[in-house]
C-alpha atoms as a PDB file:
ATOM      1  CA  UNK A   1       0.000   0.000   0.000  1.00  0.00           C
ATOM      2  CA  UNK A   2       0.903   3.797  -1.092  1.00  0.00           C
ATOM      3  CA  UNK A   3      -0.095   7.376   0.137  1.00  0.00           C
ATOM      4  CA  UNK A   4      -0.254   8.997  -2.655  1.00  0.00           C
ATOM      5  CA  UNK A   5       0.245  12.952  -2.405  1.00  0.00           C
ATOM      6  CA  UNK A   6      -0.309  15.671  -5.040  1.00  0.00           C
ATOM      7  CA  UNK A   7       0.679  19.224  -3.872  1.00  0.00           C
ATOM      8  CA  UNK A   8      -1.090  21.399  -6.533  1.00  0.00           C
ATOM      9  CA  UNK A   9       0.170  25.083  -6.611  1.00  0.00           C
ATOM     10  CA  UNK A  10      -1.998  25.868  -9.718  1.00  0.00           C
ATOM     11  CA  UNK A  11      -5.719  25.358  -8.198  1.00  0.00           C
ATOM     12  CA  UNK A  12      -7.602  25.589 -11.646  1.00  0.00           C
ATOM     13  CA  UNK A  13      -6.438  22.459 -12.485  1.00  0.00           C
ATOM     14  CA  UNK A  14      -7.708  20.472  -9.608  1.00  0.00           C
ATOM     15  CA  UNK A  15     -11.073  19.613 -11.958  1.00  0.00           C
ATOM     16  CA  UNK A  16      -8.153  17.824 -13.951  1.00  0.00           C
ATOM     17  CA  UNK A  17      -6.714  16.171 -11.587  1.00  0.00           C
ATOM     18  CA  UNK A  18      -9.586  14.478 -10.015  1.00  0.00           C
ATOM     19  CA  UNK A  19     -10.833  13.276 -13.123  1.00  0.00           C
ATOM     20  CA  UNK A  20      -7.355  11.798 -13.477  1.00  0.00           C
ATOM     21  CA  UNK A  21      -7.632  10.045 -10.136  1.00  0.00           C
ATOM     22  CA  UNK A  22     -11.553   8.506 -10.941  1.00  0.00           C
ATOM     23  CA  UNK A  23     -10.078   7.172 -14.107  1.00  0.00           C
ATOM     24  CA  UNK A  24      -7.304   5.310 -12.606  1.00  0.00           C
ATOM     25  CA  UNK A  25      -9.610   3.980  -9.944  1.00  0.00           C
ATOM     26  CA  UNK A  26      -9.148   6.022  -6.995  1.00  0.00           C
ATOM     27  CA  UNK A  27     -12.096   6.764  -5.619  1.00  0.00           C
ATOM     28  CA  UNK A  28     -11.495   7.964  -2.044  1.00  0.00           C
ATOM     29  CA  UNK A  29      -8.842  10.675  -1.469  1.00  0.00           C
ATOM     30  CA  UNK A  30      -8.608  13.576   0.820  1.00  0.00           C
ATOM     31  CA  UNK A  31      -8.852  17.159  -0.277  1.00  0.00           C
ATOM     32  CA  UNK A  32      -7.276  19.864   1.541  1.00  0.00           C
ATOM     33  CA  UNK A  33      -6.456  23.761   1.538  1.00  0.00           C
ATOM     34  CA  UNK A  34      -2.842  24.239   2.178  1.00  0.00           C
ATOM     35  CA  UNK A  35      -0.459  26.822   2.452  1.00  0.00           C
ATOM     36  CA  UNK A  36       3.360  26.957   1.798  1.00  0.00           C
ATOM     37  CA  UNK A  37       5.758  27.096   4.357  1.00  0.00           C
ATOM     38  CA  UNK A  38       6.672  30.828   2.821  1.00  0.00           C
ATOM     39  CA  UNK A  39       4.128  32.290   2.790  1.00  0.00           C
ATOM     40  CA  UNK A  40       2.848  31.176   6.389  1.00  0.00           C
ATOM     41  CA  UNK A  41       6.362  32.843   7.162  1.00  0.00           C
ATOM     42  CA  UNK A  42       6.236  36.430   5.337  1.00  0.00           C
ATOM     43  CA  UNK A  43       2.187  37.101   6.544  1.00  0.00           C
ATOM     44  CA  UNK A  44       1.657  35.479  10.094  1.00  0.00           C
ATOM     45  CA  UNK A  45       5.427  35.443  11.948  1.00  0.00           C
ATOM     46  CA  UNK A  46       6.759  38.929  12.235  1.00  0.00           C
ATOM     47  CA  UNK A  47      10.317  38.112  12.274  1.00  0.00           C
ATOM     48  CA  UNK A  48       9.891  36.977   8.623  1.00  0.00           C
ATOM     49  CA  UNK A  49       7.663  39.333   7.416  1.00  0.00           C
ATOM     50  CA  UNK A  50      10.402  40.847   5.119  1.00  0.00           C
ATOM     51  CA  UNK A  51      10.022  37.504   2.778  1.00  0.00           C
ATOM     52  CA  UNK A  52       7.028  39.169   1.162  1.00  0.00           C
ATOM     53  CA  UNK A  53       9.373  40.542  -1.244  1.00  0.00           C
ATOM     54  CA  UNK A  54      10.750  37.085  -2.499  1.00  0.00           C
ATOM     55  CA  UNK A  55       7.476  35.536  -2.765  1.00  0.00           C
ATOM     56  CA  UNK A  56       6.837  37.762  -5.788  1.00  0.00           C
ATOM     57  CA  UNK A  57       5.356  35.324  -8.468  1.00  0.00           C
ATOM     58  CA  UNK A  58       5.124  32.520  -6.258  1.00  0.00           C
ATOM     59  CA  UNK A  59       1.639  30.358  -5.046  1.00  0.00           C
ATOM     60  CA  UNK A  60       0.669  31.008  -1.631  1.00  0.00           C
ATOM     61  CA  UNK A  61      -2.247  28.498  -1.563  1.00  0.00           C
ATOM     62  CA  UNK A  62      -2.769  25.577  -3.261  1.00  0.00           C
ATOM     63  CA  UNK A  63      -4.519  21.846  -2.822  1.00  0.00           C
ATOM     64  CA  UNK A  64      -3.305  18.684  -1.073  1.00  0.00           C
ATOM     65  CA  UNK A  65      -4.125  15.683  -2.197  1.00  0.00           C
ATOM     66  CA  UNK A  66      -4.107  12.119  -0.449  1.00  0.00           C
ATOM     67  CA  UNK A  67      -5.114   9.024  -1.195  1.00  0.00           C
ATOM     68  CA  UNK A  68      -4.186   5.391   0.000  1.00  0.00           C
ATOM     69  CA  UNK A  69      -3.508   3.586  -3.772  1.00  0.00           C
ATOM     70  CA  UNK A  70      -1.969  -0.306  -3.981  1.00  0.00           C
ATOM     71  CA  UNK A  71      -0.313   0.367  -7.192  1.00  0.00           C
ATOM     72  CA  UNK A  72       3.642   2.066  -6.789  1.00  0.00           C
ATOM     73  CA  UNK A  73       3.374   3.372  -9.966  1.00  0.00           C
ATOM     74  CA  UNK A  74       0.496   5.536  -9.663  1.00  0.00           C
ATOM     75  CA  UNK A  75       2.184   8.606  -9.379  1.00  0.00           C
ATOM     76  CA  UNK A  76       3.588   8.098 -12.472  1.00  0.00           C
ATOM     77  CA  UNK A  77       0.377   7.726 -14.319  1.00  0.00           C
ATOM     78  CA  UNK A  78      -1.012  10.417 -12.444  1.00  0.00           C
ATOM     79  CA  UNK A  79       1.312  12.552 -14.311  1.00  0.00           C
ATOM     80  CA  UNK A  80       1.331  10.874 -17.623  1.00  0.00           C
ATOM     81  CA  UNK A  81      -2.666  11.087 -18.165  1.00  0.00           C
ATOM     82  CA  UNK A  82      -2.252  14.995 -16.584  1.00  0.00           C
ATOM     83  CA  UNK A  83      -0.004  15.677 -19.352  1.00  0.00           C
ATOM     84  CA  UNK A  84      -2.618  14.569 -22.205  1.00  0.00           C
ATOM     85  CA  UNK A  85      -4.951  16.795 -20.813  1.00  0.00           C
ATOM     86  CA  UNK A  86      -2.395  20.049 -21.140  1.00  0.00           C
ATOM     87  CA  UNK A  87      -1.603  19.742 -17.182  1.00  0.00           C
ATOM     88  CA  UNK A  88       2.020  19.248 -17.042  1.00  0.00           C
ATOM     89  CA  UNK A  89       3.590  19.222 -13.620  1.00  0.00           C
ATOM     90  CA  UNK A  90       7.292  19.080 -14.510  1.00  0.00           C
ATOM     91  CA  UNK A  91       6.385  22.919 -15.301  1.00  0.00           C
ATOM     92  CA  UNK A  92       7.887  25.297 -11.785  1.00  0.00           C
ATOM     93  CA  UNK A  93       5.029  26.178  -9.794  1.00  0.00           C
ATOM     94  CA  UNK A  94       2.393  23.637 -10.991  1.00  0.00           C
ATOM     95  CA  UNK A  95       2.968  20.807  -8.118  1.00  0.00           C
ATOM     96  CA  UNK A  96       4.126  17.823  -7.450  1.00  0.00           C
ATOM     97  CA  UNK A  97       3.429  13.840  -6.967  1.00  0.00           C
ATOM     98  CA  UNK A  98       4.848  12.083  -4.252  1.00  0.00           C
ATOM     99  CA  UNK A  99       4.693   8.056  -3.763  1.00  0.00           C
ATOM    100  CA  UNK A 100       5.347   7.050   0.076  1.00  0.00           C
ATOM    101  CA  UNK A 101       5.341   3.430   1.433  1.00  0.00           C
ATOM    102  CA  UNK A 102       2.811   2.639   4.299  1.00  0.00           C
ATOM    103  CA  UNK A 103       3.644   0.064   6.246  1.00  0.00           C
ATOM    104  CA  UNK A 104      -0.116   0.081   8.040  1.00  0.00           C
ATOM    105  CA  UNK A 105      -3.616   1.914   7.580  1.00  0.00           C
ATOM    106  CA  UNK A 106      -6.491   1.517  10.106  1.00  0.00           C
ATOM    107  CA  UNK A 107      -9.855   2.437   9.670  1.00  0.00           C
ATOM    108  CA  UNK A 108     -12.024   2.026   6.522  1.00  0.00           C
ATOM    109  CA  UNK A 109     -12.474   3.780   3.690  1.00  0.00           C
ATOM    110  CA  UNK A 110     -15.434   5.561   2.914  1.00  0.00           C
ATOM    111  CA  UNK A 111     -17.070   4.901  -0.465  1.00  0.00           C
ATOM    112  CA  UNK A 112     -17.291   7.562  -3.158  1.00  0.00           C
ATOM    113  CA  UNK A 113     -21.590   7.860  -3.962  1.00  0.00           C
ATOM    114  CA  UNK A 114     -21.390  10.083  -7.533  1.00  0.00           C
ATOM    115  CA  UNK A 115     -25.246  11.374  -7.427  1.00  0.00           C
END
């Protein structure tokens, strides 16, 4: 078993992504807001406020994604089908996929219900 994580700086394409994720069969992931580490720095600790300036062009939100998978090469896919759709993530400030063992997962999954 996997956690699969896709940090995605460039929030108009999460439509894309999920789509990506139903067609390869992964049906229950976790959505989240997040917030990078710099610009948690330059607005809410003082100290740091002066790295305002060299966030200039850069994402200060974006989307988390997880999602247990049983396939390693997910990730992979995940970007290949992205890239067919005009979604390429090797681009600088578009995100990232990121493949991590798991030795052990408790609980149970809830089911996706499309209505």
């Amino acid at each position: 078993m996997y956690l699969l994580m896709i940090v995605l700086h460039r929030e108009e394409f999460l439509e894309d992504v999920l789509a990506v994720l139903v067609e390869l069969g992964v049906t229950d992931a976790t959505v989240i807001d997040s917030e990078s580490m710099g610009a948690v720095l330059a607005y809410k600790v003082p100290i740091f406020a002066g790295l305002r300036f060299d966030l200039k062009g850069g994402r200060r939100y974006s989307k988390t994604i997880f999602a247990l998978v049983e396939d390693k090469e997910i990730g992979d896919q995940v970007v290949h089908l992205l890239k067919e759709t005009d979604v390429d993530l090797e681009i600088p400030g578009t995100g990232m996929v990121i493949t991590i063992k798991v030795e052990s997962a408790l609980g149970t999954p809830s089911e996706l219900t499309l209505e």
